[in-house]
Protein backbone atom coordinates (compact mmCIF):
# COMPACT_ATOMS: atom_id res chain seq x y z
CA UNK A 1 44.59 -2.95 148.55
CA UNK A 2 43.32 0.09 147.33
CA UNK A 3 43.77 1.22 144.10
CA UNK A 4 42.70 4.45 141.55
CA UNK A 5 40.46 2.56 139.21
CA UNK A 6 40.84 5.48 136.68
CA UNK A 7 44.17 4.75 136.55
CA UNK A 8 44.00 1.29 134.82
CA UNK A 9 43.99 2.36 131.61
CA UNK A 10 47.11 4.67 131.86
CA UNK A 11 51.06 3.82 131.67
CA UNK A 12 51.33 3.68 135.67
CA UNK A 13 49.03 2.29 137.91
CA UNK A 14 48.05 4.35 140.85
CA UNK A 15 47.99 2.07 143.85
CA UNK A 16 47.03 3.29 147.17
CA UNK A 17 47.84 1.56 149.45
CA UNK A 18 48.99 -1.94 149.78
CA UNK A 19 48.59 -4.14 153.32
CA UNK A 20 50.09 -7.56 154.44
CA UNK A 21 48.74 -8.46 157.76
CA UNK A 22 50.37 -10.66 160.04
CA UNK A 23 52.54 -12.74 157.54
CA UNK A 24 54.68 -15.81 158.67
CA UNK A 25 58.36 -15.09 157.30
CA UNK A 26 60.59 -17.98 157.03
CA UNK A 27 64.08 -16.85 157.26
CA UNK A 28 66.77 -19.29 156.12
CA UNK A 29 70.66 -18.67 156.89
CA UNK A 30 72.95 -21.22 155.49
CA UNK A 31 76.13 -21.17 153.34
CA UNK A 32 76.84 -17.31 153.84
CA UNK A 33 73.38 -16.24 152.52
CA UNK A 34 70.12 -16.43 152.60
CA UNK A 35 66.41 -16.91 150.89
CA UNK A 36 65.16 -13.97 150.82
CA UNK A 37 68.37 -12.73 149.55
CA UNK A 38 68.08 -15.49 146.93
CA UNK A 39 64.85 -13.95 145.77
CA UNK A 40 66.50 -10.40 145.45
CA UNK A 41 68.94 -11.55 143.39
CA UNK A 42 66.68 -13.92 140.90
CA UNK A 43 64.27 -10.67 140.24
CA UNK A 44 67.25 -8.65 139.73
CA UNK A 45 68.16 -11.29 137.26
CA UNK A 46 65.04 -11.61 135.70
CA UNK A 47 65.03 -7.83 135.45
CA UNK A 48 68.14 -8.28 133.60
CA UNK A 49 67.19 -10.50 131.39
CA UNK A 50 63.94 -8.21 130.67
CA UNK A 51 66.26 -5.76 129.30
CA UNK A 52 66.11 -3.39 133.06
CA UNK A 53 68.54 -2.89 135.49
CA UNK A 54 67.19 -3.04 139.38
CA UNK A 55 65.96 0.33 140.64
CA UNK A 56 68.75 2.40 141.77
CA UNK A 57 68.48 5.76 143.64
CA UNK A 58 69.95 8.82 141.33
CA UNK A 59 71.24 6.65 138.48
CA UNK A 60 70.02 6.99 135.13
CA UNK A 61 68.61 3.60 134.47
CA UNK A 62 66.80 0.48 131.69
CA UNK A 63 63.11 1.21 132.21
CA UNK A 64 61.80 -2.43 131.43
CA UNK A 65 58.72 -2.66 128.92
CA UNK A 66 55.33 -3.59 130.34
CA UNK A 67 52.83 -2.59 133.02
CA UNK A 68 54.10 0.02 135.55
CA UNK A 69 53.07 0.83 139.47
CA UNK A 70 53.06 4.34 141.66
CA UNK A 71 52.46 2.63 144.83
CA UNK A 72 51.61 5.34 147.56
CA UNK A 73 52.25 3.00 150.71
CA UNK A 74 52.93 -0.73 151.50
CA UNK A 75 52.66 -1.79 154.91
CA UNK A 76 53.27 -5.46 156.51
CA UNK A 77 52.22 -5.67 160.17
CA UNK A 78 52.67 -7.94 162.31
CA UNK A 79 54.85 -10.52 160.77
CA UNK A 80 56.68 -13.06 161.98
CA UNK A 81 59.53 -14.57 161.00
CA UNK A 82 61.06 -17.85 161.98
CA UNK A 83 64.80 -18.00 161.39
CA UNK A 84 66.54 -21.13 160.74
CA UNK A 85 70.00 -22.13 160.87
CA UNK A 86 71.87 -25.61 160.29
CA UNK A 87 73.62 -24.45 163.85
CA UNK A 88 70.34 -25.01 165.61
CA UNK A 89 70.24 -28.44 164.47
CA UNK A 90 66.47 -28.45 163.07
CA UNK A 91 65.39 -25.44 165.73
CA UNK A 92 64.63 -22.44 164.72
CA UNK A 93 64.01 -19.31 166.71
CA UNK A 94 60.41 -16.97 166.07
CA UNK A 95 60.30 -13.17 166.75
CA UNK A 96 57.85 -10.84 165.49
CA UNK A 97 59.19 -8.41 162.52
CA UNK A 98 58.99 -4.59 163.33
CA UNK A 99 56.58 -2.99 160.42
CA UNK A 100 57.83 -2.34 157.75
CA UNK A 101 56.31 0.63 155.91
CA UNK A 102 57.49 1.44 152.36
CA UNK A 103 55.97 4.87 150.64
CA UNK A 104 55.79 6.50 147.29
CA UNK A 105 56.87 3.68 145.60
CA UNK A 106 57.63 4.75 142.16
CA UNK A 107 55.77 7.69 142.39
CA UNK A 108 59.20 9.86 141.61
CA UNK A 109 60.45 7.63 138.86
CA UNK A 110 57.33 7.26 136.62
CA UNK A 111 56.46 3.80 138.31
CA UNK A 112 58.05 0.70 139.09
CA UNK A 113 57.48 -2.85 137.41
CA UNK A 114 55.65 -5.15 139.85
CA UNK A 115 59.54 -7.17 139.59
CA UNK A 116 60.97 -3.83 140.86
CA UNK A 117 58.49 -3.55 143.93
CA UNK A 118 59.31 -7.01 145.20
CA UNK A 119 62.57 -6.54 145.03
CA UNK A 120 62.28 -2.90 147.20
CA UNK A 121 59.67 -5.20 149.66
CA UNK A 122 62.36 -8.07 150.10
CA UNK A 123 65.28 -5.08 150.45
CA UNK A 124 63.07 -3.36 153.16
CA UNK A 125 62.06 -7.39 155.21
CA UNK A 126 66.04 -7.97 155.30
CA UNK A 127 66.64 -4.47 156.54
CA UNK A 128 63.83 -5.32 159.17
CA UNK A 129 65.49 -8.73 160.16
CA UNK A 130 68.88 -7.35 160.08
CA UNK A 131 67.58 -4.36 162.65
CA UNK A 132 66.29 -7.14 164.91
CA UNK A 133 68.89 -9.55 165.21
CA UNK A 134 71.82 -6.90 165.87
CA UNK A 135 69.53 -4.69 167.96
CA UNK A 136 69.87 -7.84 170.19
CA UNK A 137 73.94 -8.60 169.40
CA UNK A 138 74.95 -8.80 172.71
CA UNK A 139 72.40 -11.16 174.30
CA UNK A 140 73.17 -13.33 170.56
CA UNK A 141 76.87 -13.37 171.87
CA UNK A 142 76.62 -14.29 175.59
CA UNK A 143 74.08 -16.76 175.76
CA UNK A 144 73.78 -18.61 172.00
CA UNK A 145 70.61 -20.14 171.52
CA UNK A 146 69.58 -19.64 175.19
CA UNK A 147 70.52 -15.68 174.88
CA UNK A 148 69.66 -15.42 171.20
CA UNK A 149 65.44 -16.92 172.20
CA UNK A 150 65.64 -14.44 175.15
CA UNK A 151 66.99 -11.72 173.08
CA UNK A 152 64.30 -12.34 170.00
CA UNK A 153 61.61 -12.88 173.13
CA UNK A 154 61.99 -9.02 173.83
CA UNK A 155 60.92 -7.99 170.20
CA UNK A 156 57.43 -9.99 170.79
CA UNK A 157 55.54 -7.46 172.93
């Protein structure tokens, strides 16, 4: 992490950069949703509660009270994520996440809480896992598990 030192004392935070190198993802489906979902919606809550509304693209919006971030770039290489499913009966299948590489994070809006960050971070690992798994749909479909670990194979090069 890199950060602008200056910038501690201000409103916003200037934050460089931000890196997450090869993380280990666990990705659970069951009952319609999942975790990480989960955790989007209990910041959005808590942002709620704290008086803000989730970060929204072009809306006028609740800025929440308390320290604020202008992140210039968050990167997470190299993760990888193990998705579970009570259809695998206790498996689970591994592929490696495609980077995910987030930047000017608040910089527009006058800074994001560190709630409001997470909650982009989570947005952008679902996009990611949602990219893999349907970039593969037709292997999923064929061959279930078989197809689906052959399919998730090809994103671990």
């Amino acid at each position: 992490m890199g950060l602008e030192p200056a910038s501690l004392g201000r409103d916003v935070v200037v934050i460089r950069d931000i890196l997450v190198d090869g993380p280990e993802i666990s990705y659970e489906l069951q009952g319609g949703t999942n975790n990480i979902e989960a955790i989007r919606r209990n910041i959005a809550a808590y942002l709620e509660h704290s008086g803000a509304e989730p970060a929204s693209p072009g809306g006028a919006e609740k800025r929440p009270s308390g320290r604020r971030y202008a992140i210039g770039r968050i990167t997470i290489r190299g993760a990888q994520v193990t998705m579970t499913n009570p259809l695998l009966k206790g498996g689970g299948l591994t592929f490696r996440l495609p980077d995910v590489d987030l930047r000017d994070v608040g910089k527009r809006s006058g800074g994001v809480t560190a709630a409001e960050a997470a909650s982009l971070v989570a947005g952008a690992i679902l996009s990611k896992i949602a990219q893999s798994v349907l970039t593969n749909m037709d292997a999923l479909r064929r061959g279930g598990v078989e197809g689906a670990i052959d399919a998730l194979r090809g994103l671990v090069r």
